[in-house]
N, C-alpha and C. Protein backbone atom coordinates (compact mmCIF):
# COMPACT_ATOMS: atom_id res chain seq x y z
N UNK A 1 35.16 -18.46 0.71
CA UNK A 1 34.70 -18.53 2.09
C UNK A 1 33.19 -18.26 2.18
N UNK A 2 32.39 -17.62 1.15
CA UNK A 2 31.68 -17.41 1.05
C UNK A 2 30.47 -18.41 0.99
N UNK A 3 30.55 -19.11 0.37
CA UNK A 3 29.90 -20.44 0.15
C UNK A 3 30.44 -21.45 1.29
N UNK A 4 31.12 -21.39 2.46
CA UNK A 4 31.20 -22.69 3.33
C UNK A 4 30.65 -21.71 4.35
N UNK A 5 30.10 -20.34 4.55
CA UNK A 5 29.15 -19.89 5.52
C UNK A 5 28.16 -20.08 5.64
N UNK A 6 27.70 -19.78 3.83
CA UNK A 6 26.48 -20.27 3.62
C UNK A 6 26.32 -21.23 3.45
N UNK A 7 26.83 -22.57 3.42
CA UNK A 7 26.81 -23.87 3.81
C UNK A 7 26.55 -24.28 5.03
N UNK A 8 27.32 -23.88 5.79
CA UNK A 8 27.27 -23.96 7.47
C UNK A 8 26.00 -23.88 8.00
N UNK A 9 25.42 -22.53 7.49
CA UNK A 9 24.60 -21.57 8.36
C UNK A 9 22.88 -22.00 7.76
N UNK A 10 23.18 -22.47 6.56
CA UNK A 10 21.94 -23.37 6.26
C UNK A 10 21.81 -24.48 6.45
N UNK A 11 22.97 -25.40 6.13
CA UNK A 11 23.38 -26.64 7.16
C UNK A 11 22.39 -26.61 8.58
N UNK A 12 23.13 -25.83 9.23
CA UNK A 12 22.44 -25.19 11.05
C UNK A 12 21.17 -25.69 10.54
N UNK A 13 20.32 -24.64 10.47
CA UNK A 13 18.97 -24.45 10.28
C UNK A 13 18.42 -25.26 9.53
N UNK A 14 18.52 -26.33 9.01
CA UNK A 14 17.80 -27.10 8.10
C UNK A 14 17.73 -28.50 9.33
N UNK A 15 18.93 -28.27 9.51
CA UNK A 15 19.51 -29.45 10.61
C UNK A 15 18.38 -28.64 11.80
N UNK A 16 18.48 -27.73 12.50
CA UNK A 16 17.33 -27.65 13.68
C UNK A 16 15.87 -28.03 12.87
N UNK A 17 15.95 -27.93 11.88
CA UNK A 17 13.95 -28.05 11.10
C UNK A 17 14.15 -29.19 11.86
N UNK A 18 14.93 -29.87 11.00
CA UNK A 18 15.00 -31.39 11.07
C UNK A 18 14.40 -32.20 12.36
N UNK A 19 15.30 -31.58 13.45
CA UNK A 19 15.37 -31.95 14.45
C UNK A 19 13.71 -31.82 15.07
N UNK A 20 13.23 -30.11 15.20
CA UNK A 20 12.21 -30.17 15.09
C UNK A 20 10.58 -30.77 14.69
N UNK A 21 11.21 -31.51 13.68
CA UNK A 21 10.26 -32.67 12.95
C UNK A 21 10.07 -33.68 13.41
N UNK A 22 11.53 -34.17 14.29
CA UNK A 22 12.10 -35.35 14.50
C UNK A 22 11.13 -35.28 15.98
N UNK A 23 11.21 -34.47 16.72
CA UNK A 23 11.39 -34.73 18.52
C UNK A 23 10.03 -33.99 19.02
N UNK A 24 9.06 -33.56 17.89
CA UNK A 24 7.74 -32.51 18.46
C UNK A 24 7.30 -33.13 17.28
N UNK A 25 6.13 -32.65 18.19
CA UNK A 25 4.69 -33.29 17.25
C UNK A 25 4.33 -31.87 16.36
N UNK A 26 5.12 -30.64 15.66
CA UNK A 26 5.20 -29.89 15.17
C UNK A 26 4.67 -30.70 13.72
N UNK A 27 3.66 -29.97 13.29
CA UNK A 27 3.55 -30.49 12.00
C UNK A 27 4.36 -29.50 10.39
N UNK A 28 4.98 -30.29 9.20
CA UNK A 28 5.75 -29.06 8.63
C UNK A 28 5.22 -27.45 8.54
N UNK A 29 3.87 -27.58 7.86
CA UNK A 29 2.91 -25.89 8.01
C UNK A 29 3.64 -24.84 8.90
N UNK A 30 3.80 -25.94 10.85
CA UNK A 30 3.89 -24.60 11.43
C UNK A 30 5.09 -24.41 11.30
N UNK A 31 6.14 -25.44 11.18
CA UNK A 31 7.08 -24.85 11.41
C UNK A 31 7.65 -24.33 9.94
N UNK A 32 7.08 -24.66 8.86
CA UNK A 32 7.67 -23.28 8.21
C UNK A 32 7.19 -21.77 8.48
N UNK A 33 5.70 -21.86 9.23
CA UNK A 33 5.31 -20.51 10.09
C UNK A 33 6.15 -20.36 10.56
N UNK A 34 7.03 -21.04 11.57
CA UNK A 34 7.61 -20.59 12.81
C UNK A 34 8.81 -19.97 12.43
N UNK A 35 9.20 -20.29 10.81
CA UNK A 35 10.69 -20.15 10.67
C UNK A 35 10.46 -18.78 9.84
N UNK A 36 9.00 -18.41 9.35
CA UNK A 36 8.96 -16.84 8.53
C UNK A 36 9.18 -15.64 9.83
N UNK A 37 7.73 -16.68 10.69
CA UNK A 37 7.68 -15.10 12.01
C UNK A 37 9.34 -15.15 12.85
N UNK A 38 10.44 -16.31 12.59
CA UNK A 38 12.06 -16.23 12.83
C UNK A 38 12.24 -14.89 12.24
N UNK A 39 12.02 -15.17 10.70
CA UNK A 39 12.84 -13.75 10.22
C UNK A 39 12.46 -12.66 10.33
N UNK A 40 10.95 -12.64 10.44
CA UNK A 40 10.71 -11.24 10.41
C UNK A 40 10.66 -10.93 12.21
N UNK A 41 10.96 -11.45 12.90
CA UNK A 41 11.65 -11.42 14.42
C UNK A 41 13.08 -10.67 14.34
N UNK A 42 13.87 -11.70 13.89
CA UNK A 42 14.94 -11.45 13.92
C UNK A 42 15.27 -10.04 12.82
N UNK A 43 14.96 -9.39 11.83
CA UNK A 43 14.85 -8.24 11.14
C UNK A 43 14.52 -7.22 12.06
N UNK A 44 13.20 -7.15 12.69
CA UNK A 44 13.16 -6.21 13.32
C UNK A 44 13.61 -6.07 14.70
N UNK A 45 14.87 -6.71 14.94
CA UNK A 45 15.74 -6.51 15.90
C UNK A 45 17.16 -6.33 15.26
N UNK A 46 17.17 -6.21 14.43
CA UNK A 46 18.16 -5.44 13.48
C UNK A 46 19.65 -6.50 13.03
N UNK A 47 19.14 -8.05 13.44
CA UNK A 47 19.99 -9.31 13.46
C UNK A 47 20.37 -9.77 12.48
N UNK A 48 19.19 -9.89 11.39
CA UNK A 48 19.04 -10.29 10.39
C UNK A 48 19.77 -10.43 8.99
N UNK A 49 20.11 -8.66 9.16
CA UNK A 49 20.97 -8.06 7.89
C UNK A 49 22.27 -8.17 8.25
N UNK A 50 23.13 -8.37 9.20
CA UNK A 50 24.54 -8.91 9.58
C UNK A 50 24.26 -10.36 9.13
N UNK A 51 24.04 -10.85 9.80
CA UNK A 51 23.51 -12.59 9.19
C UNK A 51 23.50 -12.52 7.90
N UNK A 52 23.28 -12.09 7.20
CA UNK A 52 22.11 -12.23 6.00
C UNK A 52 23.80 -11.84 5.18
N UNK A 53 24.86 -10.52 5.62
CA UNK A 53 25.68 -10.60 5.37
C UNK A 53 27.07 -11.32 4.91
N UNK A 54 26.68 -11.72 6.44
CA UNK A 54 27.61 -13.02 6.38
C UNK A 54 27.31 -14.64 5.71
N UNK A 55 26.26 -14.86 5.92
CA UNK A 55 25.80 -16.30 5.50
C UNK A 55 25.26 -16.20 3.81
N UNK A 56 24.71 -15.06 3.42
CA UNK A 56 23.67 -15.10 2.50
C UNK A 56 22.82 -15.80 2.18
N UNK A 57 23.15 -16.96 0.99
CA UNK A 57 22.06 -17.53 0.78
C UNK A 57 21.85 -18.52 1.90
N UNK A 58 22.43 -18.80 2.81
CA UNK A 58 22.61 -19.70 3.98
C UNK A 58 21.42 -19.31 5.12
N UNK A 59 21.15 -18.25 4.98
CA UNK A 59 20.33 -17.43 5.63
C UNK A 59 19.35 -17.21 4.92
N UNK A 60 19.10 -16.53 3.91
CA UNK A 60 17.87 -15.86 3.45
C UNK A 60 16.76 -16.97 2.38
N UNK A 61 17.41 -18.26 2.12
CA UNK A 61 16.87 -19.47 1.39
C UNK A 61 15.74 -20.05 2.22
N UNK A 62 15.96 -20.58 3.45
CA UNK A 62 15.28 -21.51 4.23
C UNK A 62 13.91 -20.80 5.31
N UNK A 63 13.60 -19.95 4.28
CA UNK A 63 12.18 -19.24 4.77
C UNK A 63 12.41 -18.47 5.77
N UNK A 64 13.65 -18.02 6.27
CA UNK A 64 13.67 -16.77 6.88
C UNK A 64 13.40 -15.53 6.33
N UNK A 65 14.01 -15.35 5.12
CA UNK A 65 14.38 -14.44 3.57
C UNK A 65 13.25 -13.92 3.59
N UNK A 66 12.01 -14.95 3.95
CA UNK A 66 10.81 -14.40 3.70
C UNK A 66 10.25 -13.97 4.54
N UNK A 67 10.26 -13.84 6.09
CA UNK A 67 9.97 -12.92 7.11
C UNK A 67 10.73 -11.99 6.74
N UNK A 68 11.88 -11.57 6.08
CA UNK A 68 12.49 -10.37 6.30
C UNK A 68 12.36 -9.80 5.53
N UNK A 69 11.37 -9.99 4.24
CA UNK A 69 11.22 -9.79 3.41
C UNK A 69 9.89 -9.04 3.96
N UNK A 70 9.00 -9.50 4.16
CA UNK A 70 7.29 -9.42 4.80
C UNK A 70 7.81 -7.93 5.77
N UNK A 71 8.60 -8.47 6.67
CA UNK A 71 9.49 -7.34 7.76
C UNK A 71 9.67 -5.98 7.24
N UNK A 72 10.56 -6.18 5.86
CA UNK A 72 11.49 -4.47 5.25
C UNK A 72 10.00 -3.72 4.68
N UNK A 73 8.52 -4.60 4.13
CA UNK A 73 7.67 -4.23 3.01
C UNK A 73 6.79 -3.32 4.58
N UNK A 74 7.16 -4.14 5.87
CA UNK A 74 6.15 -3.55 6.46
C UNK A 74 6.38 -2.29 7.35
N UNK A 75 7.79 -2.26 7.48
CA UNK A 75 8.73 -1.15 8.01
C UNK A 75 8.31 -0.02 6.98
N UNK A 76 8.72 -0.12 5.38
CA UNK A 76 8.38 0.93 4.76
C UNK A 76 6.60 1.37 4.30
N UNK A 77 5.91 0.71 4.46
CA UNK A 77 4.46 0.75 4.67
C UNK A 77 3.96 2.04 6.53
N UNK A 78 5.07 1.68 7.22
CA UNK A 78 4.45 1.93 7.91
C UNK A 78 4.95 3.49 8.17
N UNK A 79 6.03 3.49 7.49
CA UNK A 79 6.78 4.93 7.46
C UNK A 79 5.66 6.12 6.69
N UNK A 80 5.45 5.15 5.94
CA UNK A 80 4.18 6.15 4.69
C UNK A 80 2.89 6.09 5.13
N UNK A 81 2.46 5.35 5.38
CA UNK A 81 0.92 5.06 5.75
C UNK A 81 0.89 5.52 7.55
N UNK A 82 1.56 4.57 8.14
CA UNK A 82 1.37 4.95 9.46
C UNK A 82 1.15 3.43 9.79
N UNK A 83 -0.06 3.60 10.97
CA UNK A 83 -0.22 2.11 11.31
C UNK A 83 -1.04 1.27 10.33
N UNK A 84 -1.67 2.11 9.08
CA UNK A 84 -2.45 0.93 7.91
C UNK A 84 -1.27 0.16 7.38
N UNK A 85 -0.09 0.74 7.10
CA UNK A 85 1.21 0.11 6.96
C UNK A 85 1.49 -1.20 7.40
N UNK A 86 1.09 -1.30 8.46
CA UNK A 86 1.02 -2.99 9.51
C UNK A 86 0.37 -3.95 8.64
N UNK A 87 -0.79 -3.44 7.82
CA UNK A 87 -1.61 -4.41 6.85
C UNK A 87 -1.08 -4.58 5.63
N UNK A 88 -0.70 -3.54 5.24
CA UNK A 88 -0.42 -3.37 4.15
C UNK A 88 0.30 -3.84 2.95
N UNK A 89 1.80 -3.49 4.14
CA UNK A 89 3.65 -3.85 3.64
C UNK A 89 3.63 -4.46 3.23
N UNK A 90 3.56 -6.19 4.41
CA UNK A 90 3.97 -7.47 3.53
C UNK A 90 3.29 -7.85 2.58
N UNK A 91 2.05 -7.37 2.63
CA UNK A 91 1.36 -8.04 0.74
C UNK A 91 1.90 -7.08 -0.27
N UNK A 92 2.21 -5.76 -0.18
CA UNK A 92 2.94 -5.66 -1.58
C UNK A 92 4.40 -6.16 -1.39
N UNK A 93 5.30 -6.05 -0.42
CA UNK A 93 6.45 -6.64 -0.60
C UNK A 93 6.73 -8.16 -1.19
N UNK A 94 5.71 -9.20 -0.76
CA UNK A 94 5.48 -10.12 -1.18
C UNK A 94 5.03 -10.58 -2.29
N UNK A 95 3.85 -9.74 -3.16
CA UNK A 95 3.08 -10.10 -3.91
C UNK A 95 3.83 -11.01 -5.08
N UNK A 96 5.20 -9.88 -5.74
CA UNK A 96 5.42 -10.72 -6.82
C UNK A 96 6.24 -11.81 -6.41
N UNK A 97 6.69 -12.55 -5.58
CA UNK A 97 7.68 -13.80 -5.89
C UNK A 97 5.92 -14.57 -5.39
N UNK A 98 4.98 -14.19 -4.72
CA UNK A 98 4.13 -14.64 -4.10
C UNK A 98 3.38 -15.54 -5.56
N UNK A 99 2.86 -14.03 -6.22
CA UNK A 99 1.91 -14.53 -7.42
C UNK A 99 2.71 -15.73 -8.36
N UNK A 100 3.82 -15.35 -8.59
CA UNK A 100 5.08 -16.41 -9.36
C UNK A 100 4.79 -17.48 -9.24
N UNK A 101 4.85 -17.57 -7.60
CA UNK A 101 4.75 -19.18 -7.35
C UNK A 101 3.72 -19.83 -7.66
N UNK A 102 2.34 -19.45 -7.55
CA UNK A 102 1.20 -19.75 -7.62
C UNK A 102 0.91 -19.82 -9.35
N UNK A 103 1.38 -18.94 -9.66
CA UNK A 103 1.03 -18.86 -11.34
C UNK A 103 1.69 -20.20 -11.59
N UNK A 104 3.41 -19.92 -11.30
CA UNK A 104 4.14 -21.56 -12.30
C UNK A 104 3.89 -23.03 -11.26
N UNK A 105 3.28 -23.04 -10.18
CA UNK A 105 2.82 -23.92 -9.45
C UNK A 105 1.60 -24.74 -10.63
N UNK A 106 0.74 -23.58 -10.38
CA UNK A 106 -0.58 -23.92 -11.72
C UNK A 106 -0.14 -24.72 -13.40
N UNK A 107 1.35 -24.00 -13.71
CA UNK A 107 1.22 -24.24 -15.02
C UNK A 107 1.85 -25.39 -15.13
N UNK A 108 2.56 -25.78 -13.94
CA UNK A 108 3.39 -27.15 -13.67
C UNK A 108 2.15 -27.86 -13.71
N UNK A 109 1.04 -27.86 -12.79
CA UNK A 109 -0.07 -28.80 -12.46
C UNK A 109 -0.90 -29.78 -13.88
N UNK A 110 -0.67 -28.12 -14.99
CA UNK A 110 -1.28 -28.37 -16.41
C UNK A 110 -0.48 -29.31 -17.03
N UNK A 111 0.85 -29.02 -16.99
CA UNK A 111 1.92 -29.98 -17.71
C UNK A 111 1.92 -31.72 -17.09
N UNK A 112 1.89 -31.95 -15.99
CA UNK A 112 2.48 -32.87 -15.44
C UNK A 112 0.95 -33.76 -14.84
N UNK A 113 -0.13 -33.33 -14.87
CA UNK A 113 -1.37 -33.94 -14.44
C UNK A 113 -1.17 -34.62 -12.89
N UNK A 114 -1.02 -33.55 -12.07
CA UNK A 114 -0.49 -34.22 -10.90
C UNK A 114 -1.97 -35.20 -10.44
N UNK A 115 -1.84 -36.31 -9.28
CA UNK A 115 -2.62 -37.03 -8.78
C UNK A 115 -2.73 -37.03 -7.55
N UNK A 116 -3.72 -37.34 -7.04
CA UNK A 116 -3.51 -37.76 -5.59
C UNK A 116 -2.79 -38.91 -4.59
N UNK A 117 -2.15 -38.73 -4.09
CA UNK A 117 -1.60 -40.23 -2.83
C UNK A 117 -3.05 -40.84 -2.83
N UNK A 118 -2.53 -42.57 -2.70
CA UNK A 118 -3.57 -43.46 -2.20
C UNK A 118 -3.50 -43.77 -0.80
């Protein structure tokens, strides 16, 4: 059952991107903005982690994962620090899947000699 929630529930949300793409002059950028500041919205209204329960990867895959992610780094930043915490959180919570990407992004670029569209 586990996997037809998280089917469903990313289903949903891939299906509203979609739609979003489809019917607004939204370009992709914002709305994968729109879908981080979703999670870290929906986290700090305490929504997130029931969801996140129930759906898992259905939920936490499609760039929500990563507002709530940015969300938990800045909650505990701010417990310790105070309000520098607000700056702080999400770049260390983020950093390593952050740097990852960017590092094997790069080493893909070396392998594969990407080009430009004409």
């Amino acid at each position: 059952m586990d996997y037809i929630n998280a089917f469903w529930v990313g289903g949903l949300i891939c299906a509203l991107v979609q739609i979003l793409l489809d019917r607004t002059k939204l370009m992709p950028g914002r709305i994968m903005v729109i879908l981080v500041c979703t999670g870290a919205v929906l986290s700090a209204l305490g929504i997130f982690q029931p969801l996140l329960e129930y759906a898992g990867a259905g939920v936490s895959v499609p760039l929500l994962g990563f507002g709530n992610i940015l969300w938990k780094g800045m909650e505990e930043a701010i417990a310790e620090e105070g309000i520098l915490g607000l700056f702080m959180g999400g770049f260390q919570a983020c950093a390593t899947g952050v740097s990852a990407a960017l590092i094997f992004s790069y080493l893909a670029s070396l392998i594969f000699k990407p080009k430009m569209k004409d």
